[in-house]
C-alpha atoms as a PDB file:
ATOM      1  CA  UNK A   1      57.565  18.552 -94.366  1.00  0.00           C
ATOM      2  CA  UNK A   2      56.214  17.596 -98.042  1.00  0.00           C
ATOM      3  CA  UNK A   3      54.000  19.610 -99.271  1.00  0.00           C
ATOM      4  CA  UNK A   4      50.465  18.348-100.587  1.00  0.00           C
ATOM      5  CA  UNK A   5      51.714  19.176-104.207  1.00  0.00           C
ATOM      6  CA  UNK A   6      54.907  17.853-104.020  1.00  0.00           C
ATOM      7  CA  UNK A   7      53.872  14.655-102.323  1.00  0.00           C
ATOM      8  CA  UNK A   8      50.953  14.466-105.274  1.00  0.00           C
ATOM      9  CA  UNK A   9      53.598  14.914-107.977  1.00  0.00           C
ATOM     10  CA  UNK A  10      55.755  12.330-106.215  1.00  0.00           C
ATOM     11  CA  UNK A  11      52.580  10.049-105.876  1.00  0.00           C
ATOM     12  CA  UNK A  12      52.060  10.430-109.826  1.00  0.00           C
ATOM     13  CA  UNK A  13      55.732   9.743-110.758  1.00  0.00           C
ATOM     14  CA  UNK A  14      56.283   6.548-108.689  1.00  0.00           C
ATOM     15  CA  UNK A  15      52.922   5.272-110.429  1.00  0.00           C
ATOM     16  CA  UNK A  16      54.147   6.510-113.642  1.00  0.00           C
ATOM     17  CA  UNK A  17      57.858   4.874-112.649  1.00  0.00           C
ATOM     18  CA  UNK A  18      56.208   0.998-113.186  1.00  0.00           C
ATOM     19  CA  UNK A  19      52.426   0.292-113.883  1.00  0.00           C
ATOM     20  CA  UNK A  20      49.513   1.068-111.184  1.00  0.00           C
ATOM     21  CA  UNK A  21      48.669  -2.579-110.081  1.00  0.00           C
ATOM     22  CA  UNK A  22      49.965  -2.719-106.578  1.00  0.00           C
ATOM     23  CA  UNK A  23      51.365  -5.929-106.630  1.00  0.00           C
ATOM     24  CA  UNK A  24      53.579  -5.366-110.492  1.00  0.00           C
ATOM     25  CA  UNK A  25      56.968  -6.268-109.838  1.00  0.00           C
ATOM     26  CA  UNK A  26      60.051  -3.775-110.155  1.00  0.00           C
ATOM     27  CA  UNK A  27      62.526  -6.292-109.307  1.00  0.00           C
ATOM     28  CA  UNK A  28      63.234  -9.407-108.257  1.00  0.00           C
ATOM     29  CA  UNK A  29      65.756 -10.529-105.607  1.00  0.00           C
ATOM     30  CA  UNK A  30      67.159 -13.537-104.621  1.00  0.00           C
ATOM     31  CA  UNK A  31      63.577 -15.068-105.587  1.00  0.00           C
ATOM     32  CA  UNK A  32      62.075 -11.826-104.061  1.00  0.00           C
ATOM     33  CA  UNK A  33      59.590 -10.173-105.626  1.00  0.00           C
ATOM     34  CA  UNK A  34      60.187  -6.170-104.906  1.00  0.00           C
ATOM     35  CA  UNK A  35      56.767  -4.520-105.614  1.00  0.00           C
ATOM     36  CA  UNK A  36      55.892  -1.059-106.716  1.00  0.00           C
ATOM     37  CA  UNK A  37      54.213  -1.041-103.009  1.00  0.00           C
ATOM     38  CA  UNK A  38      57.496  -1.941-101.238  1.00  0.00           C
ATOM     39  CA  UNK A  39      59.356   0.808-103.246  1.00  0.00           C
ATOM     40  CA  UNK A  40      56.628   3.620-102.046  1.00  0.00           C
ATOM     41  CA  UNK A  41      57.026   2.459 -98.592  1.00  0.00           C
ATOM     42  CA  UNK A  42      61.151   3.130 -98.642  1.00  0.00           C
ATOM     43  CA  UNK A  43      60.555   6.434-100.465  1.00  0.00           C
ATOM     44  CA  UNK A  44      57.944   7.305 -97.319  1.00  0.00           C
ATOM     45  CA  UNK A  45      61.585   6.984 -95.058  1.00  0.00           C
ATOM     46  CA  UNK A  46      62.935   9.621 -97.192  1.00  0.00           C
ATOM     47  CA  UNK A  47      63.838  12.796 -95.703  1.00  0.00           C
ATOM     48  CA  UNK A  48      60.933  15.728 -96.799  1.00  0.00           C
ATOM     49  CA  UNK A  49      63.979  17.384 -98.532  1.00  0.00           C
ATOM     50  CA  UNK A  50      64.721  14.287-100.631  1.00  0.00           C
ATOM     51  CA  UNK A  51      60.837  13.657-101.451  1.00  0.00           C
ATOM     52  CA  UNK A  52      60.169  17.049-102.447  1.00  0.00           C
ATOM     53  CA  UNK A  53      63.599  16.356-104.994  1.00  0.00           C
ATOM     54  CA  UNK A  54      62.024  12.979-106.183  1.00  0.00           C
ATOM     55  CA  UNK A  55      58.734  14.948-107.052  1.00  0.00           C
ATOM     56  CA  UNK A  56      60.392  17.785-109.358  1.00  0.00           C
ATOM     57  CA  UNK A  57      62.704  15.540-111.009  1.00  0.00           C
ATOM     58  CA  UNK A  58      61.469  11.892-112.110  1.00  0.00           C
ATOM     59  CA  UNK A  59      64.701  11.273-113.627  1.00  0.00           C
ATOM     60  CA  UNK A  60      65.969  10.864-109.725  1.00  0.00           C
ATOM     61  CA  UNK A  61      63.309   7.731-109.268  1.00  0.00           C
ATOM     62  CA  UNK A  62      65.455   5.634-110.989  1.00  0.00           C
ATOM     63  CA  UNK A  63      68.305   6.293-108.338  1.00  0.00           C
ATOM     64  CA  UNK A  64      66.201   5.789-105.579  1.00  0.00           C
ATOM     65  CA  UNK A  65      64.581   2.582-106.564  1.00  0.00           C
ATOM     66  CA  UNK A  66      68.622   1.776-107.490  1.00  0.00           C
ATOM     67  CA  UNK A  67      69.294   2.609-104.025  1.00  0.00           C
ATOM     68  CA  UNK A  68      66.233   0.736-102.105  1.00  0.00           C
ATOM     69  CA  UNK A  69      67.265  -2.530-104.194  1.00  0.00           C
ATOM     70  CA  UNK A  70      71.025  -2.037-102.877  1.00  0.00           C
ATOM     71  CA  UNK A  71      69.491  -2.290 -99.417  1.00  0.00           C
ATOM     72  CA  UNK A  72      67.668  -4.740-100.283  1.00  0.00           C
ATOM     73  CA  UNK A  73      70.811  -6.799-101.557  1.00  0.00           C
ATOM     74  CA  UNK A  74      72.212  -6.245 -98.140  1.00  0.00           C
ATOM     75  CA  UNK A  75      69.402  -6.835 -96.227  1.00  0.00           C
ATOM     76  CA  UNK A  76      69.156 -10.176 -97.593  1.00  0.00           C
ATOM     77  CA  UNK A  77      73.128 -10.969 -97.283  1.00  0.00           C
ATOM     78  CA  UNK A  78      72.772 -10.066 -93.441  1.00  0.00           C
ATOM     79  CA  UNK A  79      70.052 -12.348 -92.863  1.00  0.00           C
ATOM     80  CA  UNK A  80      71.388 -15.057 -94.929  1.00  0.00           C
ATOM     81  CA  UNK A  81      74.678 -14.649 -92.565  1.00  0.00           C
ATOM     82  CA  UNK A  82      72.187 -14.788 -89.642  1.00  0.00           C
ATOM     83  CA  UNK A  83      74.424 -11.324 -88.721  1.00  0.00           C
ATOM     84  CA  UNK A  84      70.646 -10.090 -86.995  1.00  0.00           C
ATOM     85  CA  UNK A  85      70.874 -13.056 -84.414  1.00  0.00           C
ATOM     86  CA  UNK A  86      74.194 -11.826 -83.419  1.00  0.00           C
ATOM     87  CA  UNK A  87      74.467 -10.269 -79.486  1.00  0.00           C
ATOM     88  CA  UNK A  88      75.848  -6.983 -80.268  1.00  0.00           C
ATOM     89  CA  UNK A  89      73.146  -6.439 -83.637  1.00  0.00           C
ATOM     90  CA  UNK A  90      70.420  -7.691 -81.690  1.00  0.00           C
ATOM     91  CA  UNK A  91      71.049  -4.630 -79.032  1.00  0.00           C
ATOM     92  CA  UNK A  92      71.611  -2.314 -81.787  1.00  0.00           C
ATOM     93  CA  UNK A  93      68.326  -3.191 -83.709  1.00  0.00           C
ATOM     94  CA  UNK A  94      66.881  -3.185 -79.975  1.00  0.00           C
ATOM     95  CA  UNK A  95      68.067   0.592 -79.550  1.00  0.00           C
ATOM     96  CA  UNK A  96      67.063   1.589 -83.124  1.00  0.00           C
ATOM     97  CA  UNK A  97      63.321  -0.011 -82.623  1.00  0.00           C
ATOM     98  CA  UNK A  98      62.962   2.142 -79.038  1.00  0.00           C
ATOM     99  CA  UNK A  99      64.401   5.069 -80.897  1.00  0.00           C
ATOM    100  CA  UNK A 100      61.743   5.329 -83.388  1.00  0.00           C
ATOM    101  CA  UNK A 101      58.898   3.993 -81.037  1.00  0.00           C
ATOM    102  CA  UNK A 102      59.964   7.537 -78.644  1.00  0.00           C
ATOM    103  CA  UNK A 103      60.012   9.529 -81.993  1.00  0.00           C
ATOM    104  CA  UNK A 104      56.744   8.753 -83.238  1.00  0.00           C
ATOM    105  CA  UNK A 105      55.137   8.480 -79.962  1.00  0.00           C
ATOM    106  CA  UNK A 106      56.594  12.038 -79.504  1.00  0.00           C
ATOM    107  CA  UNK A 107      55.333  13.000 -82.921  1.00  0.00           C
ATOM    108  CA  UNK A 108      51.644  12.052 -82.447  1.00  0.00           C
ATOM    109  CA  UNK A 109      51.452  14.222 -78.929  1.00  0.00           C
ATOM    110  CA  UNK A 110      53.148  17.316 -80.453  1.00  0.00           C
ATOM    111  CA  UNK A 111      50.569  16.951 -83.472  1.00  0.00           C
ATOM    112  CA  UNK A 112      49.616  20.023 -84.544  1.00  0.00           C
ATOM    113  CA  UNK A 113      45.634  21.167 -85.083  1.00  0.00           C
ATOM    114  CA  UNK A 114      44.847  20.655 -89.032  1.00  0.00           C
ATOM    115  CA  UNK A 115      43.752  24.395 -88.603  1.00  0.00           C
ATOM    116  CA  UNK A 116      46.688  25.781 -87.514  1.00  0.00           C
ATOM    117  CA  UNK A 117      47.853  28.283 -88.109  1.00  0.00           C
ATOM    118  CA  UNK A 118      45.225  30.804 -89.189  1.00  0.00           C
ATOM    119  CA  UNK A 119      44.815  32.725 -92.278  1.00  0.00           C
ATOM    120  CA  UNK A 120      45.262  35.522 -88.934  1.00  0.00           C
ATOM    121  CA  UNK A 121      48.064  33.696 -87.197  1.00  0.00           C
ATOM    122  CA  UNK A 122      49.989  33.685 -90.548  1.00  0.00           C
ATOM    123  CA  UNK A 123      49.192  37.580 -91.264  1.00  0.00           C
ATOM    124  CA  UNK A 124      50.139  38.329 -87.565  1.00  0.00           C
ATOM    125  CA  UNK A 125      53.627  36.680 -87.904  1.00  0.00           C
ATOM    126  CA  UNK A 126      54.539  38.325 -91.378  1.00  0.00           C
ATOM    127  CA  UNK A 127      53.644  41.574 -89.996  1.00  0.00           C
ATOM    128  CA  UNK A 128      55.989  41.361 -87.098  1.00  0.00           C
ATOM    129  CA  UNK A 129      58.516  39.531 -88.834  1.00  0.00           C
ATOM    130  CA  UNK A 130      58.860  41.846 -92.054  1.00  0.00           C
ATOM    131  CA  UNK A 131      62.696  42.217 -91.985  1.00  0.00           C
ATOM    132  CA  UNK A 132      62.996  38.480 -92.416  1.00  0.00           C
ATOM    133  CA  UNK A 133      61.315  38.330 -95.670  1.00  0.00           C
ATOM    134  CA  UNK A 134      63.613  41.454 -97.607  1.00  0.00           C
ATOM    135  CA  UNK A 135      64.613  39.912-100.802  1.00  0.00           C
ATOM    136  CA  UNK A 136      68.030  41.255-102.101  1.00  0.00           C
ATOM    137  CA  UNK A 137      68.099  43.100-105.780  1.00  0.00           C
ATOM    138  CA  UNK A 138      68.041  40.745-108.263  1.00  0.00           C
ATOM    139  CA  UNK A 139      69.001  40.949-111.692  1.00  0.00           C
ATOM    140  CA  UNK A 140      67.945  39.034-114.720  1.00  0.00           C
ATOM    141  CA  UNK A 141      71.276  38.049-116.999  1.00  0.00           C
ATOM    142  CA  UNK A 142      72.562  36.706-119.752  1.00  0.00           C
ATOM    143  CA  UNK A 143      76.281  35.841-121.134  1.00  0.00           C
ATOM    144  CA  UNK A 144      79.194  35.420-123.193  1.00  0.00           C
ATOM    145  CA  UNK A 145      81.568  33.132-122.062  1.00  0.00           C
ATOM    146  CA  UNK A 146      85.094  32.446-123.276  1.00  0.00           C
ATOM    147  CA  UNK A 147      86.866  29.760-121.848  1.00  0.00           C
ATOM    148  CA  UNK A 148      90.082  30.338-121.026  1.00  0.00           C
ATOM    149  CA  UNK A 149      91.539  29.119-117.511  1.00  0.00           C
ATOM    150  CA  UNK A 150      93.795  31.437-116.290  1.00  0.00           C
ATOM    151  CA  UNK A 151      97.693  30.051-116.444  1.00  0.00           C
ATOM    152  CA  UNK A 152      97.091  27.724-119.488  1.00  0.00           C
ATOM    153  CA  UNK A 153      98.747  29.201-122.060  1.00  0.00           C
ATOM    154  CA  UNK A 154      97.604  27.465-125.016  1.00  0.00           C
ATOM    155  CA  UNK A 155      93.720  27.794-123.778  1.00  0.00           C
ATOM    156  CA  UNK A 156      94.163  31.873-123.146  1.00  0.00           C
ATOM    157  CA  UNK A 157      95.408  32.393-126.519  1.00  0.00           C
ATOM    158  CA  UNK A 158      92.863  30.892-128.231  1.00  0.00           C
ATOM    159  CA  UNK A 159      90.440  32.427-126.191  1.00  0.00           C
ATOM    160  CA  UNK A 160      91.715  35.746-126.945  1.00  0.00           C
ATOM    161  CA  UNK A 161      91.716  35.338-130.787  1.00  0.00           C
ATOM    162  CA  UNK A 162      87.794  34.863-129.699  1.00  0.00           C
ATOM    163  CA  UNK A 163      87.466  37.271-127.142  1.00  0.00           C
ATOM    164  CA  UNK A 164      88.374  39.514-130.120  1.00  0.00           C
ATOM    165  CA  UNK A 165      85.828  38.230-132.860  1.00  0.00           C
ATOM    166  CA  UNK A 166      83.100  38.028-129.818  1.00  0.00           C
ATOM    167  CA  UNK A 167      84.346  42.350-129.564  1.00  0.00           C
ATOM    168  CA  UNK A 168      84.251  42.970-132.855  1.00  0.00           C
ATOM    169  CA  UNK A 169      80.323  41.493-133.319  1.00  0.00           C
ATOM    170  CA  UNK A 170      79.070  43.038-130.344  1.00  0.00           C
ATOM    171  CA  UNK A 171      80.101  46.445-131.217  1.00  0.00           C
ATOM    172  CA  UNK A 172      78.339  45.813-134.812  1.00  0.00           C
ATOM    173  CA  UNK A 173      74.915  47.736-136.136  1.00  0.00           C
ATOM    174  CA  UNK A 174      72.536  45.411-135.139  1.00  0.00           C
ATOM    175  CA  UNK A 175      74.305  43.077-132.886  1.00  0.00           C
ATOM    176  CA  UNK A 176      72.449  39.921-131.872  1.00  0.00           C
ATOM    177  CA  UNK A 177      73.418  39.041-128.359  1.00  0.00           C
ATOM    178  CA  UNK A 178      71.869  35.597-128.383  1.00  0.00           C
ATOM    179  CA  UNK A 179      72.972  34.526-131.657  1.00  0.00           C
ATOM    180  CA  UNK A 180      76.396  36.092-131.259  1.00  0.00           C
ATOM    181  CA  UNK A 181      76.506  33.694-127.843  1.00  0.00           C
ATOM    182  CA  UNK A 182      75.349  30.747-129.633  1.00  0.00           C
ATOM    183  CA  UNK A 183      78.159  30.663-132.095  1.00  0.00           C
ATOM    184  CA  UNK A 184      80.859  31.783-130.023  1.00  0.00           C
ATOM    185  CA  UNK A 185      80.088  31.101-126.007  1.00  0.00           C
ATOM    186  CA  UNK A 186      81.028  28.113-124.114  1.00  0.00           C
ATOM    187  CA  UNK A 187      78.828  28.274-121.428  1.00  0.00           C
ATOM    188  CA  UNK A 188      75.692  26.368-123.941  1.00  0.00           C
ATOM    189  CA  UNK A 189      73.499  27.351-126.735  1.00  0.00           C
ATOM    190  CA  UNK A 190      70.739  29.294-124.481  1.00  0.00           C
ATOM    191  CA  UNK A 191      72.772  32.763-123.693  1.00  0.00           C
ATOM    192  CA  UNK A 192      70.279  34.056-120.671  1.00  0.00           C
ATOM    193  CA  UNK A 193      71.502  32.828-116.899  1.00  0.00           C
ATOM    194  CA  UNK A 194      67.899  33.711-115.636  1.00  0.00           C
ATOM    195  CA  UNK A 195      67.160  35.490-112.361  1.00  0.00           C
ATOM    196  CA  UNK A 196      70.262  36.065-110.083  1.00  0.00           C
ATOM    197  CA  UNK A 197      70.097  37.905-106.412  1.00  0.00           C
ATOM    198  CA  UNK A 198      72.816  40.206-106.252  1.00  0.00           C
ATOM    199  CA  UNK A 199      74.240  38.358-103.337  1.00  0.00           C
ATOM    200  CA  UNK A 200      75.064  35.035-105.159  1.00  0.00           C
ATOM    201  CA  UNK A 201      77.023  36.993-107.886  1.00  0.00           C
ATOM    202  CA  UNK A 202      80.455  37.011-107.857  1.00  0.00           C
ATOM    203  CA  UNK A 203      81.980  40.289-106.808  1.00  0.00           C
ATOM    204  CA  UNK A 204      83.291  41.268-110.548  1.00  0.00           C
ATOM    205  CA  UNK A 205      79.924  40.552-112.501  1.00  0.00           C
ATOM    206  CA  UNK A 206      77.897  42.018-109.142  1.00  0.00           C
ATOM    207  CA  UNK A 207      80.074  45.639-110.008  1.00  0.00           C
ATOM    208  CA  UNK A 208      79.583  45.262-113.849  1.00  0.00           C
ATOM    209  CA  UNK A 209      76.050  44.323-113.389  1.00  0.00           C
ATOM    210  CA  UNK A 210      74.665  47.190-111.242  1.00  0.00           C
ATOM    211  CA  UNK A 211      76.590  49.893-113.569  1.00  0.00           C
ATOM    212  CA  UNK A 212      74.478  48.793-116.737  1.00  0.00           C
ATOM    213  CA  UNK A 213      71.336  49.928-118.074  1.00  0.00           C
ATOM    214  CA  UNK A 214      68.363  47.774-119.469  1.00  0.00           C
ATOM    215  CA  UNK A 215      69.726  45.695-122.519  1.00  0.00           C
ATOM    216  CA  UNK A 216      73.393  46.843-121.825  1.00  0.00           C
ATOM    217  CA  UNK A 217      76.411  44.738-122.496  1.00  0.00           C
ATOM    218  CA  UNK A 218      79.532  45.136-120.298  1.00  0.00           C
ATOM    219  CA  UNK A 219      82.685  44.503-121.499  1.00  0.00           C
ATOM    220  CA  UNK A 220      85.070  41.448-121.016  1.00  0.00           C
ATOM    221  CA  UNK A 221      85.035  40.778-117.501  1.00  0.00           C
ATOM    222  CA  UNK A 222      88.696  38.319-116.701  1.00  0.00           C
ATOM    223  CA  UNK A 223      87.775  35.670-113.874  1.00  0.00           C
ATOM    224  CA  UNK A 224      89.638  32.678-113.663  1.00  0.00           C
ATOM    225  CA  UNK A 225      87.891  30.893-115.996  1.00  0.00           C
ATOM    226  CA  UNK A 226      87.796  32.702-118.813  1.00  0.00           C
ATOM    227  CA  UNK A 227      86.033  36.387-119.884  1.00  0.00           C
ATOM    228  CA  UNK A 228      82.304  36.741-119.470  1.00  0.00           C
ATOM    229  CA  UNK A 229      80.572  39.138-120.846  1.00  0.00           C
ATOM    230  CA  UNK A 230      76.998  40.213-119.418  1.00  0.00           C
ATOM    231  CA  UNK A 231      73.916  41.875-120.558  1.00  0.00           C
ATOM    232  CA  UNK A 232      71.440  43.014-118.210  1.00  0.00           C
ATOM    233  CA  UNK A 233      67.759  42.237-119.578  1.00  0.00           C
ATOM    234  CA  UNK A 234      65.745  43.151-116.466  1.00  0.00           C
ATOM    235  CA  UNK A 235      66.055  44.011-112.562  1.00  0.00           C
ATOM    236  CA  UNK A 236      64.262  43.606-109.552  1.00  0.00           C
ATOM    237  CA  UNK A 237      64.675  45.863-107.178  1.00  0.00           C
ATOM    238  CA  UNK A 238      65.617  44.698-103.275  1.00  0.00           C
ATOM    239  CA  UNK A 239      62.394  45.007-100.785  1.00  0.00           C
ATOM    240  CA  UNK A 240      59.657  42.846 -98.777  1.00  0.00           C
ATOM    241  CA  UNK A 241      58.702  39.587-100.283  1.00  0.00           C
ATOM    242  CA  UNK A 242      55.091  39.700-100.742  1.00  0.00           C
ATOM    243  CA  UNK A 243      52.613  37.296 -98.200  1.00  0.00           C
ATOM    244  CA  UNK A 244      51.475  35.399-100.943  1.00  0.00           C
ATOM    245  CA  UNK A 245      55.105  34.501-101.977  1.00  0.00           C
ATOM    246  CA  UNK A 246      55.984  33.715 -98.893  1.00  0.00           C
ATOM    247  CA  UNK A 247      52.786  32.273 -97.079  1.00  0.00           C
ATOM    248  CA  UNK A 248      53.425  28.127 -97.430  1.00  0.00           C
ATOM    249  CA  UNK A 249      57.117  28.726 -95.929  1.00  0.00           C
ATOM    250  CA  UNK A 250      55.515  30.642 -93.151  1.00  0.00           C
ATOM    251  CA  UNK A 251      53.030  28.278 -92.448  1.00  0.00           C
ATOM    252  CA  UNK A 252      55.313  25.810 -92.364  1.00  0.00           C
ATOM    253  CA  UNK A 253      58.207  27.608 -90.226  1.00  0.00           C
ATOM    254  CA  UNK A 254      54.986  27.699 -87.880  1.00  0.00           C
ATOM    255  CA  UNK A 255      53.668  24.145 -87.929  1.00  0.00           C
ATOM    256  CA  UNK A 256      57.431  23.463 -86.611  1.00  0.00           C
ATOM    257  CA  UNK A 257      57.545  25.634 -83.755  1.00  0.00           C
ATOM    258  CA  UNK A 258      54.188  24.705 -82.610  1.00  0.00           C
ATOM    259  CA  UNK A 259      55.274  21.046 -82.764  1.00  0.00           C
ATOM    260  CA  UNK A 260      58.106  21.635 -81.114  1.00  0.00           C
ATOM    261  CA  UNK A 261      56.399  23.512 -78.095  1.00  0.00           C
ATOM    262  CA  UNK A 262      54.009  20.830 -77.860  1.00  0.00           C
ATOM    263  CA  UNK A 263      56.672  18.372 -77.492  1.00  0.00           C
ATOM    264  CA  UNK A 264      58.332  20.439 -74.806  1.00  0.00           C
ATOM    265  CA  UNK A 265      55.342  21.082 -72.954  1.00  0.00           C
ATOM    266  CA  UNK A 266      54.553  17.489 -72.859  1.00  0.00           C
ATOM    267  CA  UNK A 267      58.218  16.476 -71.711  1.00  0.00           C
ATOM    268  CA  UNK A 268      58.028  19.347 -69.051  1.00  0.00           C
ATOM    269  CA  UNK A 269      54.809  17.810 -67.750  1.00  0.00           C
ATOM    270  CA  UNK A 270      55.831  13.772 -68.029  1.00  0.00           C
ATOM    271  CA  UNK A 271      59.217  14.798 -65.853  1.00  0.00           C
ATOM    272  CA  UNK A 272      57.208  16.706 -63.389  1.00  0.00           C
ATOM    273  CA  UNK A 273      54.758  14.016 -63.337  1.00  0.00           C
ATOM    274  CA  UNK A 274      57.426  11.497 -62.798  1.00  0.00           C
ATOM    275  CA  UNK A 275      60.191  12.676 -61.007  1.00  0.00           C
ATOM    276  CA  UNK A 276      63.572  11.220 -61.660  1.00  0.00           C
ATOM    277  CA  UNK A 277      65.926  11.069 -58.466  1.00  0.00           C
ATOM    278  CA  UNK A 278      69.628  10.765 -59.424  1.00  0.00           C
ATOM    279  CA  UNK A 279      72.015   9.474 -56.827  1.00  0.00           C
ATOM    280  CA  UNK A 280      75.001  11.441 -57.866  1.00  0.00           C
ATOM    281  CA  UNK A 281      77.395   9.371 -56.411  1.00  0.00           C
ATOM    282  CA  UNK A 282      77.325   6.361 -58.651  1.00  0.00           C
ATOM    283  CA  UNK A 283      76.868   8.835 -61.215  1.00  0.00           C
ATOM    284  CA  UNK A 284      79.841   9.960 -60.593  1.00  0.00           C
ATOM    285  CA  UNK A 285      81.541   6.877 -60.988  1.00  0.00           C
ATOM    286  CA  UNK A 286      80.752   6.770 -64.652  1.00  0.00           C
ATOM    287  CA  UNK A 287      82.776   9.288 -65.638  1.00  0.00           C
ATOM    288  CA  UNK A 288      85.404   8.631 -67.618  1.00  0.00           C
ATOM    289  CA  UNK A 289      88.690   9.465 -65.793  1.00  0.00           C
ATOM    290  CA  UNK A 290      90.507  12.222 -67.019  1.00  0.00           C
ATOM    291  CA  UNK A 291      94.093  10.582 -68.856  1.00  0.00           C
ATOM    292  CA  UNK A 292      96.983  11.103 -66.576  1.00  0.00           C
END
C-alpha cells in the first residue's frame, strides 16, 4: 500500500503536473474535456507499486497522463462502435463489475483497526523475526571504466592504449581518482557507484572489493565489457537492520497478514453459515474429457 508520504508527494506532483482548479483541462478528446480530476481518479487504479514510482519521479506523470488519454482514445472508439452493447462484452463487463464489487466488499470486512499494529505488536515481531532483517556487507564504490567489449578488436585496442594511460596516472604522487575518472572513464563524469551490498556485485569486483583497504584502488579487473577499476571509499559491515530502518516495512508486512486473516475468517464463517451442497454427479459431467 502507498504510504502517507508517498501518496502526499504524488498528491503535490499531479497538482503541480497542470494548475489546482479542479475543473482545468489537460486534454481534450473528441470534444471531451479530460480534467486534472479525471486524471487523479485513473492514477487512484494504479497499482501501490506504480504510485509510490509516480511520487519519486514527476518526470513519469507525463507517461501516465500519456497513458490514461490512450485509454481514453479507446474508450471512446469502443463506444462509438457500440462494441459495449455487444453479447459477449456485455458478459465480460458483467463479470469484471461483480469482480470488483466481491473485491471491495471483501476489502472493507478484512479492514484493518487504524491502530494496528502497536508500537508493541511491531517490537514483538522484530524481536522474533531478527534473522529476516540481516543486511549483507555493503560496500561504498567508485570506478574506472574502460570500454572495451570483449571480441571487438578494434574497441579492445583502443581501450588498452587507455587502460595504460588510466595505469600510469593512478600509480602517480598524488593521484586524483575522481579527476583521473572524469577524463578517462566511460561509465559518466561522477566516478563513485554509491552503496553496493556485496550480494548484487558481480563475482570479480565482489573478490577485488573485499581484499582492499579504505581508499584502495584495485587493479584492472577484465569483464566483458571492458576493465573496471575500483576504489573502496567506505564499508558497512553485514548484521541486523535496525527497528527504526525497518519499522514502516514491518508495519506494513503486518497490516497484510492481518487483512488477509480477516478475510479468511470471514469466508470461513459465510461458508459455514451458508452451506454449499455439490451434487457431484453433474459436476462431473463438466469435466473436460481427457483427448483420446
Amino acid at each position: 500500500m502507498i504510504s502517507f508520504r508517498s501518496a502526499l508527494a504524488l498528491g503535490l506532483i499531479l497538482a503541480a503536473a497542470s494548475p489546482a482548479t479542479a475543473a482545468d483541462v489537460v486534454a481534450r478528446i473528441g470534444g471531451t474535456d479530460v480534467t486534472t480530476d479525471d486524471v487523479r481518479a485513473y492514477v487512484e487504479t494504479l497499482s501501490p507499486s506504480d504510485q509510490a514510482a509516480l511520487a519519486k519521479d514527476p518526470a513519469l506523470v507525463s507517461q501516465a497522463v500519456r497513458a490514461y488519454l490512450a485509454r481514453q482514445l479507446v474508450l471512446k472508439e469502443a463506444k462509438d462502435k457500440k462494441f459495449d452493447q455487444q453479447a459477449t462484452t456485455k458478459a465480460q463487463l458483467e463479470r469484471v463489475r461483480e469482480a470488483a464489487l466481491i473485491e471491495a466488499y471483501l476489502q472493507s470486512v478484512a479492514k484493518v483497526p487504524d491502530g494496528f499494529p502497536s508500537d508493541s505488536d511491531l517490537q514483538a515481531a522484530y524481536d522474533a523475526n531478527k534473522t529476516a532483517f540481516l543486511a549483507p556487507r555493503q560496500y561504498r564504490l567508485a570506478q574506472i571504466f574502460i570500454a572495451a567489449p570483449k571480441g571487438d578488436k578494434t574497441a579492445e585496442d583502443k581501450g588498452k592504449a587507455r587502460l595504460d594511460e588510466v595505469m600510469k596516472k593512478l600509480k602517480g604522487r598524488g593521484a586524483d581518482f575522481t579527476a583521473i575518472a572524469r577524463e578517462f572513464s566511460d561509465s559518466g563524469s561522477d566516478s563513485e557507484i554509491g552503496w553496493v551490498a556485496e550480494p548484487q556485485i558481480v563475482p570479480e569486483i565482489r573478490q577485488a572489493a573485499a581484499g582492499l583497504g579504505t581508499d584502495a584502488v584495485s587493479e584492472p579487473i577484465r569483464l566483458d565489457d571492458g576493465w573496471h577499476f575500483i576504489k573502496l571509499l567506505e564499508t558497512k559491515p553485514s548484521g541486523t537492520r535496525p527497528f527504526a530502518e525497518v519499522r514502516d516495512a514491518l508495519a506494513e508486512r503486518l497490516r497484510q497478514t492481518r487483512s488477509g486473516q480477516l478475510r479468511q475468517a470471514y469466508l470461513a464463517k459465510l461458508t459455514q453459515q451458508n452451506p454449499m451442497p455439490i451434487n457431484e454427479l453433474a459436476l462431473a459431467k463438466l469435466a473436460p474429457k481427457a483427448p483420446k
